[in-house]
C-alpha atoms as a PDB file:
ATOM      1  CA  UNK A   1      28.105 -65.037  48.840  1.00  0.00           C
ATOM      2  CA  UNK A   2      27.414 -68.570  50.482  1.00  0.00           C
ATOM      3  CA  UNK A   3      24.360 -71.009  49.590  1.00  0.00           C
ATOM      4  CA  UNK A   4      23.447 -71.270  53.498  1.00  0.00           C
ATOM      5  CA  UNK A   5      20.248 -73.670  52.613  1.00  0.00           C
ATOM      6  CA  UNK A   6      18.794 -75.155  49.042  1.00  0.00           C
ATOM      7  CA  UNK A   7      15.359 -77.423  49.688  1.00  0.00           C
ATOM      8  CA  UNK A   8      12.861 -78.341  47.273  1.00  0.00           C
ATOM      9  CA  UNK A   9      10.793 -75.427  48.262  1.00  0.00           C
ATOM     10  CA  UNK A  10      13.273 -72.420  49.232  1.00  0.00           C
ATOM     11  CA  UNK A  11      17.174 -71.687  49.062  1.00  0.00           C
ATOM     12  CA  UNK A  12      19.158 -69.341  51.032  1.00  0.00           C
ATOM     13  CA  UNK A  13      22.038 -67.234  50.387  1.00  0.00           C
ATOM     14  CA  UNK A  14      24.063 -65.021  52.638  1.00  0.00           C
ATOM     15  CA  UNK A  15      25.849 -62.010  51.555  1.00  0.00           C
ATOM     16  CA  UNK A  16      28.813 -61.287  53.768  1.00  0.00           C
ATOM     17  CA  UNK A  17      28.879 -57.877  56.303  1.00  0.00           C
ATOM     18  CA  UNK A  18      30.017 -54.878  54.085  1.00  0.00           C
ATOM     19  CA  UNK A  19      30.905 -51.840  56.085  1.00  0.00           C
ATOM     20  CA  UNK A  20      30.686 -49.616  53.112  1.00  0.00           C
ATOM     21  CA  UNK A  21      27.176 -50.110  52.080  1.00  0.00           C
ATOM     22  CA  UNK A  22      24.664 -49.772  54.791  1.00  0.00           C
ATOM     23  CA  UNK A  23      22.231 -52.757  53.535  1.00  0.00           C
ATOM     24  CA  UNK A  24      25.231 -54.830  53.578  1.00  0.00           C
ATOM     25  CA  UNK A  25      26.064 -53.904  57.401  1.00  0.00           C
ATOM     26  CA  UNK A  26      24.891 -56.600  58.660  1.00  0.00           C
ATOM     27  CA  UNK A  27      25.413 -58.502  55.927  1.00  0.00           C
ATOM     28  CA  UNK A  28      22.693 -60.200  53.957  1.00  0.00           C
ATOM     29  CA  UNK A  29      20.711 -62.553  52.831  1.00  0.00           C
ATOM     30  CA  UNK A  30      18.444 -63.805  49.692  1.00  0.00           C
ATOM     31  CA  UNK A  31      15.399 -65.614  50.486  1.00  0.00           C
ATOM     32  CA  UNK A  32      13.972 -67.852  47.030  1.00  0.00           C
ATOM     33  CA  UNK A  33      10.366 -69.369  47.294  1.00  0.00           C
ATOM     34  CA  UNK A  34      10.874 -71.369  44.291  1.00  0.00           C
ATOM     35  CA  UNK A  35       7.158 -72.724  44.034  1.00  0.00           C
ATOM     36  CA  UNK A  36       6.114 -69.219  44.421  1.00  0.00           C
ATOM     37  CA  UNK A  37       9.365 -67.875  41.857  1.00  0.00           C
ATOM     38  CA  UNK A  38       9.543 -64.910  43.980  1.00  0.00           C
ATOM     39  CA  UNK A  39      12.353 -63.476  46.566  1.00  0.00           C
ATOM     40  CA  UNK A  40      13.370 -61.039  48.881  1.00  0.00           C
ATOM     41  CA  UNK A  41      16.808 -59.811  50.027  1.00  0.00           C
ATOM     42  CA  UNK A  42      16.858 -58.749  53.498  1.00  0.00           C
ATOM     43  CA  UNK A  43      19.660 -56.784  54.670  1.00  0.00           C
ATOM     44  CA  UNK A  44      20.543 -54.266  57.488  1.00  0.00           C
ATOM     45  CA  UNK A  45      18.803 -54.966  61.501  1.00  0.00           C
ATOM     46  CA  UNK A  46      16.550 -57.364  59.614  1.00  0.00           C
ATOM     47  CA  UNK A  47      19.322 -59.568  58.194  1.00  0.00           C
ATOM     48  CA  UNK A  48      20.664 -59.414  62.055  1.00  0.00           C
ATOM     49  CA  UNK A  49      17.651 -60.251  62.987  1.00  0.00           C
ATOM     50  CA  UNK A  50      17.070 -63.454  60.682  1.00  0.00           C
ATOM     51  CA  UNK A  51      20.666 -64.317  61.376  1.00  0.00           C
ATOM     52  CA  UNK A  52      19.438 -64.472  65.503  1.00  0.00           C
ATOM     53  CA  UNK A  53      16.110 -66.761  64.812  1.00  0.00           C
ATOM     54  CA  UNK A  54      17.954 -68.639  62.194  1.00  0.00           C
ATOM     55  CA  UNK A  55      20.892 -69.566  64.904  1.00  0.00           C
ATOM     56  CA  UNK A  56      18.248 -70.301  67.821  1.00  0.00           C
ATOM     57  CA  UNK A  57      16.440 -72.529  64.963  1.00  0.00           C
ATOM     58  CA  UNK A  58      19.753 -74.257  63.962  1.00  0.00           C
ATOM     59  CA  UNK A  59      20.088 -75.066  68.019  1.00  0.00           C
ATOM     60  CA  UNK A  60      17.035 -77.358  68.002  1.00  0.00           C
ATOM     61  CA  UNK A  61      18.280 -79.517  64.984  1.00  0.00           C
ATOM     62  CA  UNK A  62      14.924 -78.901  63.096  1.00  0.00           C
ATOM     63  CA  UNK A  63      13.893 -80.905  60.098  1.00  0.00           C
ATOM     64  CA  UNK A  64      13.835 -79.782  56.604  1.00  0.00           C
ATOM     65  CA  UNK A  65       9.741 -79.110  57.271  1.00  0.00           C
ATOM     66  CA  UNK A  66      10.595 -76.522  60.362  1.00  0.00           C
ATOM     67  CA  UNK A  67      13.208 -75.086  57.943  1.00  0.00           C
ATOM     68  CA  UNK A  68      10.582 -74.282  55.377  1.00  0.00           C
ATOM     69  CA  UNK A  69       7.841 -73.276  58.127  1.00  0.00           C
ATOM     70  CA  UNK A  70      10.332 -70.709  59.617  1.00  0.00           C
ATOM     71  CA  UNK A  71      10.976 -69.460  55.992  1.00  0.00           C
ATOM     72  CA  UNK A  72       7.291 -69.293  54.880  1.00  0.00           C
ATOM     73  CA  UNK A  73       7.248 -66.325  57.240  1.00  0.00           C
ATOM     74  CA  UNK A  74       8.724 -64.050  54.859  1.00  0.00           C
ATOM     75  CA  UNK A  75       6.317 -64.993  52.309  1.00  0.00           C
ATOM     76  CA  UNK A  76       3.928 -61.978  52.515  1.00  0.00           C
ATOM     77  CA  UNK A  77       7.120 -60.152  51.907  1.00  0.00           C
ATOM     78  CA  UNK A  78       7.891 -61.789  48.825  1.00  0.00           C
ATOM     79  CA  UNK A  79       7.379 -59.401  45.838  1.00  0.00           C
ATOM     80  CA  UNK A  80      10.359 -59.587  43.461  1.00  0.00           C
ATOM     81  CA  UNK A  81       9.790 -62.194  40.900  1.00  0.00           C
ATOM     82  CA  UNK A  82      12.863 -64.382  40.317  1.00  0.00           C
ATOM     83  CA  UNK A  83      14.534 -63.984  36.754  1.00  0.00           C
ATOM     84  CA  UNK A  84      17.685 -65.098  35.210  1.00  0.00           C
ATOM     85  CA  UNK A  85      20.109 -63.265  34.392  1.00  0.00           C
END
């Protein structure tokens, strides 16, 4: 488990490739709006996916802004509250 990206509006964590557990495939990742307190995890072809756009985004050098633009996609996906454990 790797912090990939921490702004003031979302942070990022990637869950290494797991052969033994199908979500994990791929590997992973945890998406945190933390305005919003919500998440998602993303895992399986969608995880491969993110990891594609996030690597093409990474090639232009954005700014922290395009960061959080790119990320404010998955918003409507966002339904798990984020609690502490």
């Amino acid at each position: 488990m790797n912090l990939i990206y921490n702004s003031e509006q979302y942070s990022v964590v990637e869950f290494g490739a797991d052969d033994g557990r199908e979500a994990l495939r791929f590997g992973g990742y945890e998406i945190m709006d933390k305005s919003g307190k919500r998440e998602i995890f993303i895992g399986g072809t969608l995880a491969r996916s993110f990891r594609e756009e996030v690597e093409n985004l990474i090639a232009t050098e954005p700014s922290v802004e395009e960061i959080d633009d790119f990320l404010g996609k998955y918003d409507e996906l966002m339904r798990q509250p984020v609690t502490l454990h």
